[in-house]
PDB file of N, CA and C in Angstrom:
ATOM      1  N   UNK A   1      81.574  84.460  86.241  1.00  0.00           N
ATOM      2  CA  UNK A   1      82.968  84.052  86.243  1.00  0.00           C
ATOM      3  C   UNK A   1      83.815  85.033  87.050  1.00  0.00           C
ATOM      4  N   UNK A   2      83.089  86.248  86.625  1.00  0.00           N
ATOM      5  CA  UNK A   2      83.971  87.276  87.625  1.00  0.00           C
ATOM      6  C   UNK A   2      84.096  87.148  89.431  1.00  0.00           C
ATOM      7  N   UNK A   3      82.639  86.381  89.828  1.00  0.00           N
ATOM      8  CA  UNK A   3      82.689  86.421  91.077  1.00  0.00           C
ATOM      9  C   UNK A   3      83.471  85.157  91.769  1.00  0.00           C
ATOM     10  N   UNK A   4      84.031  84.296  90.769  1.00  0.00           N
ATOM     11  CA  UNK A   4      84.550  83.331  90.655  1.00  0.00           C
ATOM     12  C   UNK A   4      85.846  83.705  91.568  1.00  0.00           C
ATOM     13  N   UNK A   5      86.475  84.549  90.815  1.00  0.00           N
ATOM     14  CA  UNK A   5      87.691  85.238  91.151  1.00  0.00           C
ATOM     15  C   UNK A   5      88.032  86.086  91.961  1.00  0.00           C
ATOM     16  N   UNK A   6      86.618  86.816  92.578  1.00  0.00           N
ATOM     17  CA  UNK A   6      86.666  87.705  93.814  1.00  0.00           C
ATOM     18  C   UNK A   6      87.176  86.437  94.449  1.00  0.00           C
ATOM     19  N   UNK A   7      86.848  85.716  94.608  1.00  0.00           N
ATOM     20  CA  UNK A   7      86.861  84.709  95.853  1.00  0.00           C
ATOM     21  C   UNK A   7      88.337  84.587  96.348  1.00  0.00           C
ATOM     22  N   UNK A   8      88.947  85.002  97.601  1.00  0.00           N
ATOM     23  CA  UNK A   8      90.252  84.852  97.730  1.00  0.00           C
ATOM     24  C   UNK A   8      90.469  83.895  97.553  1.00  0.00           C
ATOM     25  N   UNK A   9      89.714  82.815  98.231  1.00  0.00           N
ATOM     26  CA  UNK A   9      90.637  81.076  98.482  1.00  0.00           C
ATOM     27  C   UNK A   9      90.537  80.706  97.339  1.00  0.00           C
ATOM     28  N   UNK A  10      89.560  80.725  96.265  1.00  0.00           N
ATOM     29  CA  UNK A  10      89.959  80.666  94.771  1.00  0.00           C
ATOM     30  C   UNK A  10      91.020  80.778  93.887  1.00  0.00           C
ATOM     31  N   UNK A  11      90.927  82.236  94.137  1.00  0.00           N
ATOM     32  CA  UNK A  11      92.330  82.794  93.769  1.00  0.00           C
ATOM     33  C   UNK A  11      94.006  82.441  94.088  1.00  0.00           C
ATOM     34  N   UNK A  12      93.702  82.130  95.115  1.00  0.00           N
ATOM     35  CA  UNK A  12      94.861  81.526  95.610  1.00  0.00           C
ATOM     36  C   UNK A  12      95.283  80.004  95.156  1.00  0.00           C
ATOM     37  N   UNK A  13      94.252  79.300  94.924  1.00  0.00           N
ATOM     38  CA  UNK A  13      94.484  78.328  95.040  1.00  0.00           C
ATOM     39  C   UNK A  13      94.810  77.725  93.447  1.00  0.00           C
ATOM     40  N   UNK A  14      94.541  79.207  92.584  1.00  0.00           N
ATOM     41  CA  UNK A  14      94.958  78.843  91.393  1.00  0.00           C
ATOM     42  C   UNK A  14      96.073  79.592  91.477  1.00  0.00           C
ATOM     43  N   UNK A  15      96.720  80.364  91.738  1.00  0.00           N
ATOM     44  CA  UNK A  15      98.003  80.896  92.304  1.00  0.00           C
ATOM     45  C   UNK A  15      99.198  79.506  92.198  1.00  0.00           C
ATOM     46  N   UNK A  16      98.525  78.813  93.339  1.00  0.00           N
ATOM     47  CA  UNK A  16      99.127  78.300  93.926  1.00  0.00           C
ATOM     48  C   UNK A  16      99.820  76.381  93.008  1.00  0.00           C
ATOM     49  N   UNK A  17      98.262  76.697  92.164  1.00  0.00           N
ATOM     50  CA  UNK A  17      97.944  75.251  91.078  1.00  0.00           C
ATOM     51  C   UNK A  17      99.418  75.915  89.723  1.00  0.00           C
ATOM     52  N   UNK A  18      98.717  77.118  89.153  1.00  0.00           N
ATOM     53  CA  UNK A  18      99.732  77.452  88.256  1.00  0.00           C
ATOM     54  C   UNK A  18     101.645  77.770  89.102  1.00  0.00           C
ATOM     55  N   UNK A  19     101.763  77.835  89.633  1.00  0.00           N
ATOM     56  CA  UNK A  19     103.247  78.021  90.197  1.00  0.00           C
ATOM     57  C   UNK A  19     104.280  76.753  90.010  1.00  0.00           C
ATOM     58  N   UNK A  20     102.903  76.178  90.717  1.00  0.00           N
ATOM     59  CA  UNK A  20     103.243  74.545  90.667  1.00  0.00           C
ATOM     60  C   UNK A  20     103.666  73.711  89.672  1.00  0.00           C
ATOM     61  N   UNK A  21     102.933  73.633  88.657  1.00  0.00           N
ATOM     62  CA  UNK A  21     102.822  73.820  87.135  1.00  0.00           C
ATOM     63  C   UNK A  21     103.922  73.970  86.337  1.00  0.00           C
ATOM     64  N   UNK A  22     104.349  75.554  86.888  1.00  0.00           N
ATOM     65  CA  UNK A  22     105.218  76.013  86.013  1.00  0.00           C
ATOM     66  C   UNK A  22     106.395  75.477  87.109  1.00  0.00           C
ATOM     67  N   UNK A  23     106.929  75.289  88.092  1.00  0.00           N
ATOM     68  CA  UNK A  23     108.254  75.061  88.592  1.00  0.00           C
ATOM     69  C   UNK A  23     108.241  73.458  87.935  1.00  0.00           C
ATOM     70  N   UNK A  24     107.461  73.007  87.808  1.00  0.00           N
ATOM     71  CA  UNK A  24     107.263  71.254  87.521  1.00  0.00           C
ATOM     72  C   UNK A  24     108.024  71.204  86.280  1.00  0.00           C
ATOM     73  N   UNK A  25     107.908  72.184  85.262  1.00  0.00           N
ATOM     74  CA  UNK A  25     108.081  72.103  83.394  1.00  0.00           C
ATOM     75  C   UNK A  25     109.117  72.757  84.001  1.00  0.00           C
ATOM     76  N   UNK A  26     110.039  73.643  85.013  1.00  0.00           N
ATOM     77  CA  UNK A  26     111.392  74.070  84.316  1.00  0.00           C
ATOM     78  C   UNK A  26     112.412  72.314  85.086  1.00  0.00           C
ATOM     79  N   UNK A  27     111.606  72.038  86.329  1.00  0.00           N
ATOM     80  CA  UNK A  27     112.719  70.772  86.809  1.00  0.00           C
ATOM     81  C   UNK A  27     112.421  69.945  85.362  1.00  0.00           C
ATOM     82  N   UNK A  28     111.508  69.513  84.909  1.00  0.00           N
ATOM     83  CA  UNK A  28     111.102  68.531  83.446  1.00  0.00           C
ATOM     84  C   UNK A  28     112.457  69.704  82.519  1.00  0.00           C
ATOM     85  N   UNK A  29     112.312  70.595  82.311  1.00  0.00           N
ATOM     86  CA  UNK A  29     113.521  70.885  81.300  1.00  0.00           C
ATOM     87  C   UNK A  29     114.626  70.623  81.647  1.00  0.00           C
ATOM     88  N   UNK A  30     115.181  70.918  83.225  1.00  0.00           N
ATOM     89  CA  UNK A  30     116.508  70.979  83.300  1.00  0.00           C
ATOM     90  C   UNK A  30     117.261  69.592  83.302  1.00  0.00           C
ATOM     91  N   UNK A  31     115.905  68.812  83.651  1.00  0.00           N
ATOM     92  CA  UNK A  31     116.045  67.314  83.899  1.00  0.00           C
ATOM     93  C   UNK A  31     116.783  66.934  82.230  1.00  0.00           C
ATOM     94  N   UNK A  32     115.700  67.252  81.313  1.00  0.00           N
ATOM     95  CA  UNK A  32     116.306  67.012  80.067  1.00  0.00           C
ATOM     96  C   UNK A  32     117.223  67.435  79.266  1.00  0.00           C
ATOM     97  N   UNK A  33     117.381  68.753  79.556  1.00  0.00           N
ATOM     98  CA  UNK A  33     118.852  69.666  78.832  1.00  0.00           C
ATOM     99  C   UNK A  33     119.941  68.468  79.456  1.00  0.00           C
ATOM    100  N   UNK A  34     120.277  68.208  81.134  1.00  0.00           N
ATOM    101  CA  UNK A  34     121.102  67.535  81.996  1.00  0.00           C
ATOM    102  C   UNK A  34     121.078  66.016  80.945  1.00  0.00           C
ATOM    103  N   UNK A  35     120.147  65.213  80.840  1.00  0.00           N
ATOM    104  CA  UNK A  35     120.094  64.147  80.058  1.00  0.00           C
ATOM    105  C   UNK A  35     121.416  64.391  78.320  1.00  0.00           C
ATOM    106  N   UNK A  36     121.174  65.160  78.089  1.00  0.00           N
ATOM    107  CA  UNK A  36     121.680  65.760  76.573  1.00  0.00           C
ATOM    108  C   UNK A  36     122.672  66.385  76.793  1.00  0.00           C
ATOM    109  N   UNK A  37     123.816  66.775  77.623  1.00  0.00           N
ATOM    110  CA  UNK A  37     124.381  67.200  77.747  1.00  0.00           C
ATOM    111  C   UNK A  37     126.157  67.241  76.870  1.00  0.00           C
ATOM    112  N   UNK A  38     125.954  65.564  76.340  1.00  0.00           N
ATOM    113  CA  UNK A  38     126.883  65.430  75.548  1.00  0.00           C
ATOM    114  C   UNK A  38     126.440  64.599  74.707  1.00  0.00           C
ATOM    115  N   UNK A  39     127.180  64.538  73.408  1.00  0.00           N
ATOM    116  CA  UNK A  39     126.807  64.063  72.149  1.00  0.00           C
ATOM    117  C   UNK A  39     125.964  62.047  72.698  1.00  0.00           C
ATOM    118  N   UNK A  40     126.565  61.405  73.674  1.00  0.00           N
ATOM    119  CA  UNK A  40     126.535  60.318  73.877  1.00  0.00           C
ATOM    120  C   UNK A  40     125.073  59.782  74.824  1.00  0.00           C
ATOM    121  N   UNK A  41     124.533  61.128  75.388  1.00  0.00           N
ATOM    122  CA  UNK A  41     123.153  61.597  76.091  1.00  0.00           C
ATOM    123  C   UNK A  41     124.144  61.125  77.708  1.00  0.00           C
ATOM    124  N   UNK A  42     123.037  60.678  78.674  1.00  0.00           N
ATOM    125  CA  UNK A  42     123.306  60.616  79.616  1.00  0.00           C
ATOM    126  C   UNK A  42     124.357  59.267  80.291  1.00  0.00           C
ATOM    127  N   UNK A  43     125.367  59.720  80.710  1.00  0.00           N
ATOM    128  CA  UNK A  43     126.751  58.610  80.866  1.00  0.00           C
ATOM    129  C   UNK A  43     126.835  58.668  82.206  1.00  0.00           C
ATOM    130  N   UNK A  44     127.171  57.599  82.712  1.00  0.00           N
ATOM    131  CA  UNK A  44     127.417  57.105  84.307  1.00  0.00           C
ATOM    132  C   UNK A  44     128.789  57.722  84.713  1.00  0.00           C
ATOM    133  N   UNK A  45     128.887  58.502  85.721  1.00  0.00           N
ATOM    134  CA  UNK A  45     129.674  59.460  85.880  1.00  0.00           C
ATOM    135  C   UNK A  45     130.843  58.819  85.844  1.00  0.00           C
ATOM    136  N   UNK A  46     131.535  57.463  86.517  1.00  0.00           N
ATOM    137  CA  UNK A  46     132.324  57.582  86.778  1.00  0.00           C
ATOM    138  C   UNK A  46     133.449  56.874  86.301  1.00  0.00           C
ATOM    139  N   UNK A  47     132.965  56.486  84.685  1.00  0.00           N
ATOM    140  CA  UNK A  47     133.292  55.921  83.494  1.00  0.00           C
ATOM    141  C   UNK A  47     134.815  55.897  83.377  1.00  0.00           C
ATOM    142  N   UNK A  48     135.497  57.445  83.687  1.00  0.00           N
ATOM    143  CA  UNK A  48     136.958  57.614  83.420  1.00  0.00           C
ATOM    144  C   UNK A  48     138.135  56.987  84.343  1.00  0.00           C
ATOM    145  N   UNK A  49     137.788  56.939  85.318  1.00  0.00           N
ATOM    146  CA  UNK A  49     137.986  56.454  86.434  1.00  0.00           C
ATOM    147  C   UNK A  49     138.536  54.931  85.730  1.00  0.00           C
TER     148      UNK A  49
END
């Protein structure tokens, strides 16, 4: 397993898998905090109008 990981292009390419990953779950959060933002969830902006 260890020589697994010498391997640069390996390495990288799980680098590159986990980054991915993780930027994916914060747009998926911000997406949803943005959804919830008021008691009524997500409202068509231009309602007041």
């Amino acid at each position: 397993m260890k020589q697994l990981f010498k391997n640069e292009a390996v390495r990288n390419g799980l680098i590159f898998i986990g980054k991915t990953v993780f930027y994916f779950c914060i747009i998926l959060l911000l997406i949803y905090l943005y959804h919830y933002k008021n008691i009524q969830g997500g409202t068509f902006i231009y309602n007041e109008f």
